[in-house]
C-alpha atoms as a PDB file:
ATOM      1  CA  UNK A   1       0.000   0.000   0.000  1.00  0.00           C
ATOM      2  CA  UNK A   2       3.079   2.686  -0.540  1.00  0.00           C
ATOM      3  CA  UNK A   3       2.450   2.987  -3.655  1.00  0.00           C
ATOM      4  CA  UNK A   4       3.131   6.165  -5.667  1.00  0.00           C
ATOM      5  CA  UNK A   5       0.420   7.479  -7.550  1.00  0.00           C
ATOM      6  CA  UNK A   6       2.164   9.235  -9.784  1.00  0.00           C
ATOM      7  CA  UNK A   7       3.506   6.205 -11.127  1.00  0.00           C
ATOM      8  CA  UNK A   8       1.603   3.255 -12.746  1.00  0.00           C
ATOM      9  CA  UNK A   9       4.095   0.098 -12.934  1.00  0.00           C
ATOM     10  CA  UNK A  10       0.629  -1.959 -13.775  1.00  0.00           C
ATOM     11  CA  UNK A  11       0.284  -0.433 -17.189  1.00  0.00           C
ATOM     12  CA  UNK A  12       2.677   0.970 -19.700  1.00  0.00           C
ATOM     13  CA  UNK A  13       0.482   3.940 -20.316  1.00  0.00           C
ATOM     14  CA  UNK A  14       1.146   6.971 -19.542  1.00  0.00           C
ATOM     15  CA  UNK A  15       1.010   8.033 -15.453  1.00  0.00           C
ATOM     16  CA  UNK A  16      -2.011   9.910 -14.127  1.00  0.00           C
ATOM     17  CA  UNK A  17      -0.102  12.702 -13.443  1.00  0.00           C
ATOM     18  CA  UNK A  18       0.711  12.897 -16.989  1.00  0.00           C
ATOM     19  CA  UNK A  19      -2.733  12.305 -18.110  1.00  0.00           C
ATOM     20  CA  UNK A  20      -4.071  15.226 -15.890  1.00  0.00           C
ATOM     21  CA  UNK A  21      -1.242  17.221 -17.500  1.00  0.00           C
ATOM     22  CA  UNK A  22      -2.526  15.827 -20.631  1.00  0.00           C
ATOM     23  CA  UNK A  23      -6.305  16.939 -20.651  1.00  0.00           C
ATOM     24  CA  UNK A  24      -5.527  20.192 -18.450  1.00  0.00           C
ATOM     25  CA  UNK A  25      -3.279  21.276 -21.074  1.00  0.00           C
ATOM     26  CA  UNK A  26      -5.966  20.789 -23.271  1.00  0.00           C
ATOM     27  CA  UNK A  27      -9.023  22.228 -21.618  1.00  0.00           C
ATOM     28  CA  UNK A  28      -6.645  25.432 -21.461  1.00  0.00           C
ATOM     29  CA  UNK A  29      -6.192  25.933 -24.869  1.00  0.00           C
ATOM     30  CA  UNK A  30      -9.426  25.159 -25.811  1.00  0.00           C
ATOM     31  CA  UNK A  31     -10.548  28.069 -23.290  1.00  0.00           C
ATOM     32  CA  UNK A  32      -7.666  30.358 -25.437  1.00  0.00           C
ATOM     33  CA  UNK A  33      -8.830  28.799 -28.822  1.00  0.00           C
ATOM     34  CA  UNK A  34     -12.287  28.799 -28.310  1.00  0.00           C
ATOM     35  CA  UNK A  35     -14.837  30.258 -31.154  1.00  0.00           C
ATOM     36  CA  UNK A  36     -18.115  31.483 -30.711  1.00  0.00           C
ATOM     37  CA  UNK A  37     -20.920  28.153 -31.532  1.00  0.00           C
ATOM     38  CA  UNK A  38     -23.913  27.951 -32.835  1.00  0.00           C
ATOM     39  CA  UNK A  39     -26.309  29.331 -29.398  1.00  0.00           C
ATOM     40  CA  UNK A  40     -24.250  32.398 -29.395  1.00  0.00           C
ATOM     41  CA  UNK A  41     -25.072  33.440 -32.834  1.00  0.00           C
ATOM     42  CA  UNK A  42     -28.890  32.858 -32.443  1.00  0.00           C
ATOM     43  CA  UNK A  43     -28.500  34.550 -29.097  1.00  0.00           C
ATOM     44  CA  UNK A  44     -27.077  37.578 -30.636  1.00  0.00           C
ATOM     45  CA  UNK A  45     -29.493  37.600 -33.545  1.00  0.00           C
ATOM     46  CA  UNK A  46     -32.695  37.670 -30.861  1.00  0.00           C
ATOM     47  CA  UNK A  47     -30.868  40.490 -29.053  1.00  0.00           C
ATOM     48  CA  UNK A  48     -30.559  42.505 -31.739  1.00  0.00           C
ATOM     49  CA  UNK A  49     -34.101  41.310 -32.807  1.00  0.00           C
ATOM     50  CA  UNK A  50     -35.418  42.818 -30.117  1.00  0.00           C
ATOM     51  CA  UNK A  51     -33.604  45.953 -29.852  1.00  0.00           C
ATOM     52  CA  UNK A  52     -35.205  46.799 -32.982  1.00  0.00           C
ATOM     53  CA  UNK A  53     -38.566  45.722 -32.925  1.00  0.00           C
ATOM     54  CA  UNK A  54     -39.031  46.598 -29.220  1.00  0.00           C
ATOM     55  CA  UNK A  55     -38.557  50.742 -30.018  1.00  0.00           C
ATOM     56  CA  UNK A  56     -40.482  50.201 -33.391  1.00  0.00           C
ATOM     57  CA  UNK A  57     -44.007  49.177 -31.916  1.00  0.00           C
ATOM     58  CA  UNK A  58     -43.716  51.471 -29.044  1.00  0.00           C
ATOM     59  CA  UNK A  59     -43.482  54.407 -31.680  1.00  0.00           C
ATOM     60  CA  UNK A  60     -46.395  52.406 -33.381  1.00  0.00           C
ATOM     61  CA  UNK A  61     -48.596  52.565 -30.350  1.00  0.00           C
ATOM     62  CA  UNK A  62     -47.519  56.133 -28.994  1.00  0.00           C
ATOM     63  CA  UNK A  63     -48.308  57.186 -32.790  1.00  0.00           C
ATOM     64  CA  UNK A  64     -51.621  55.479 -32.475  1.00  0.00           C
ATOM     65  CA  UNK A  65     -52.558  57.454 -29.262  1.00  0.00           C
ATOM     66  CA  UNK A  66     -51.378  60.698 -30.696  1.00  0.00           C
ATOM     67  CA  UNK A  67     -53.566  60.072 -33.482  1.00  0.00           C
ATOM     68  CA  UNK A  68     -56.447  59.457 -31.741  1.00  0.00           C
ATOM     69  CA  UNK A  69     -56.340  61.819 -29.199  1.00  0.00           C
ATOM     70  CA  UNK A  70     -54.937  64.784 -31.799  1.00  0.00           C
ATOM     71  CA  UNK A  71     -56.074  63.785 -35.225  1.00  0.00           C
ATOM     72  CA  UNK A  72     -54.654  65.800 -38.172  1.00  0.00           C
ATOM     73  CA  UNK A  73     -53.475  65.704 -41.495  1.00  0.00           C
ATOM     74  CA  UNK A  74     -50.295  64.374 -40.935  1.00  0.00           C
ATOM     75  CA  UNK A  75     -49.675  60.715 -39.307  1.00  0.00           C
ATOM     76  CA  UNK A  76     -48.339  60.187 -36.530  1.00  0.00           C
ATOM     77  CA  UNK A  77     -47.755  56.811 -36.064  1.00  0.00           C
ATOM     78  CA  UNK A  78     -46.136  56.750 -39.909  1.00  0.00           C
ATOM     79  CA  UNK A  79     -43.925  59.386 -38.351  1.00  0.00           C
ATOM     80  CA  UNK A  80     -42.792  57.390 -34.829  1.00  0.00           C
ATOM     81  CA  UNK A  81     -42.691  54.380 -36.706  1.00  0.00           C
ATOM     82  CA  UNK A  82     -39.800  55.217 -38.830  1.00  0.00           C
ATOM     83  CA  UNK A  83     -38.689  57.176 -35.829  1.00  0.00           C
ATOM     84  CA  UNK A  84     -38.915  53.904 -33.758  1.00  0.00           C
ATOM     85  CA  UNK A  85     -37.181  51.880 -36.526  1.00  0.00           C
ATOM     86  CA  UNK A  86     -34.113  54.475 -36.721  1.00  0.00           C
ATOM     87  CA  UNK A  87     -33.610  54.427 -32.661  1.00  0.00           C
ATOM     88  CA  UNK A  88     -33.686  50.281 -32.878  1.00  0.00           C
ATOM     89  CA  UNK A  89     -31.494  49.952 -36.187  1.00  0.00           C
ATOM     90  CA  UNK A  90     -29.354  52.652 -34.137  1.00  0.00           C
ATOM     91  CA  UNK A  91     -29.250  50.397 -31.191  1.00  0.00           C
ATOM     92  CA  UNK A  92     -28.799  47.669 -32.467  1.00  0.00           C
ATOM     93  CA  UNK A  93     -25.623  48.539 -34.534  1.00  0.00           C
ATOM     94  CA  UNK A  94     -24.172  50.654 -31.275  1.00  0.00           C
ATOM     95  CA  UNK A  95     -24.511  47.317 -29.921  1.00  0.00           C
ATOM     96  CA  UNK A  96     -22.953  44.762 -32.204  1.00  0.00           C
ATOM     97  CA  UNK A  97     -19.995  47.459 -32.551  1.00  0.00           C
ATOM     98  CA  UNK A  98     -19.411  47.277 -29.162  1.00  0.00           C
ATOM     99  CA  UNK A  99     -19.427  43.230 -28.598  1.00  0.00           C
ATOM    100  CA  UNK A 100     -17.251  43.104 -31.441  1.00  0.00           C
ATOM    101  CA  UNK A 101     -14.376  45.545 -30.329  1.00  0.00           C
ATOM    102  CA  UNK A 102     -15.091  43.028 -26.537  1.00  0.00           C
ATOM    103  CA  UNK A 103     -14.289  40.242 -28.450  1.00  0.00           C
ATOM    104  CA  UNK A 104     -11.695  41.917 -30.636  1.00  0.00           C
ATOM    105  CA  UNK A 105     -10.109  43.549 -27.788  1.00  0.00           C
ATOM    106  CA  UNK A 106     -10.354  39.733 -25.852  1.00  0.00           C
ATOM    107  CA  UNK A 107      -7.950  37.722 -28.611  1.00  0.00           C
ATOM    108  CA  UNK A 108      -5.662  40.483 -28.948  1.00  0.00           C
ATOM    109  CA  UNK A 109      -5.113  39.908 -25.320  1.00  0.00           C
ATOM    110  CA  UNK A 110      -4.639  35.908 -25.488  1.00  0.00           C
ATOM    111  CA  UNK A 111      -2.568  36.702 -28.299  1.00  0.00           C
ATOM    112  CA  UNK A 112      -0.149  38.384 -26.074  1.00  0.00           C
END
């Protein structure tokens, strides 16, 4: 029962020291090497999905009060629509630009 763990005389494998070496070794660069799958991509797209729909139909239904409440020849809810729509496309591309410089900014670093 003295037996060193580190060393397997049973076996000519390798020792479990080395194979803990082995797969930690591996698990880090796979944490350094790792690119973005599948979930973050839908993720991202249902973000940004929202960011623009989200200020689009509040426009829609603050133009649809103002219309009823202060009818006149000009729409409002044409007008905070596309006002809606510009704040969300706005949004959502302040948004992307900023995960990307993250994620930019994060491989320059395990680069280094």
């Amino acid at each position: 029962m003295n037996k060193d763990p580190t060393k397997d005389t049973t076996t000519n494998g390798p020792s479990f020291t080395e194979q803990v070496e082995s797969k930690a070794s591996r698990k880090i660069q796979a944490r350094q090497n790792s690119t973005p799958g599948i979930w973050l991509g839908l993720g991202m797209m249902g973000v940004i999905g929202w960011s623009v729909s989200i200020p689009t139909l509040l426009g829609v239904a603050l133009g649809l009060w103002l219309d009823q409440r202060y009818p006149g020849v000009r729409s409002w809810t044409l007008a905070l629509l596309v006002a809606g729509l510009l704040l969300g496309c706005f949004n959502a591309w302040y948004w992307v630009a900023k995960e990307e410089k993250e994620i930019r900014d994060e491989q320059e670093d395990n680069d280094e």
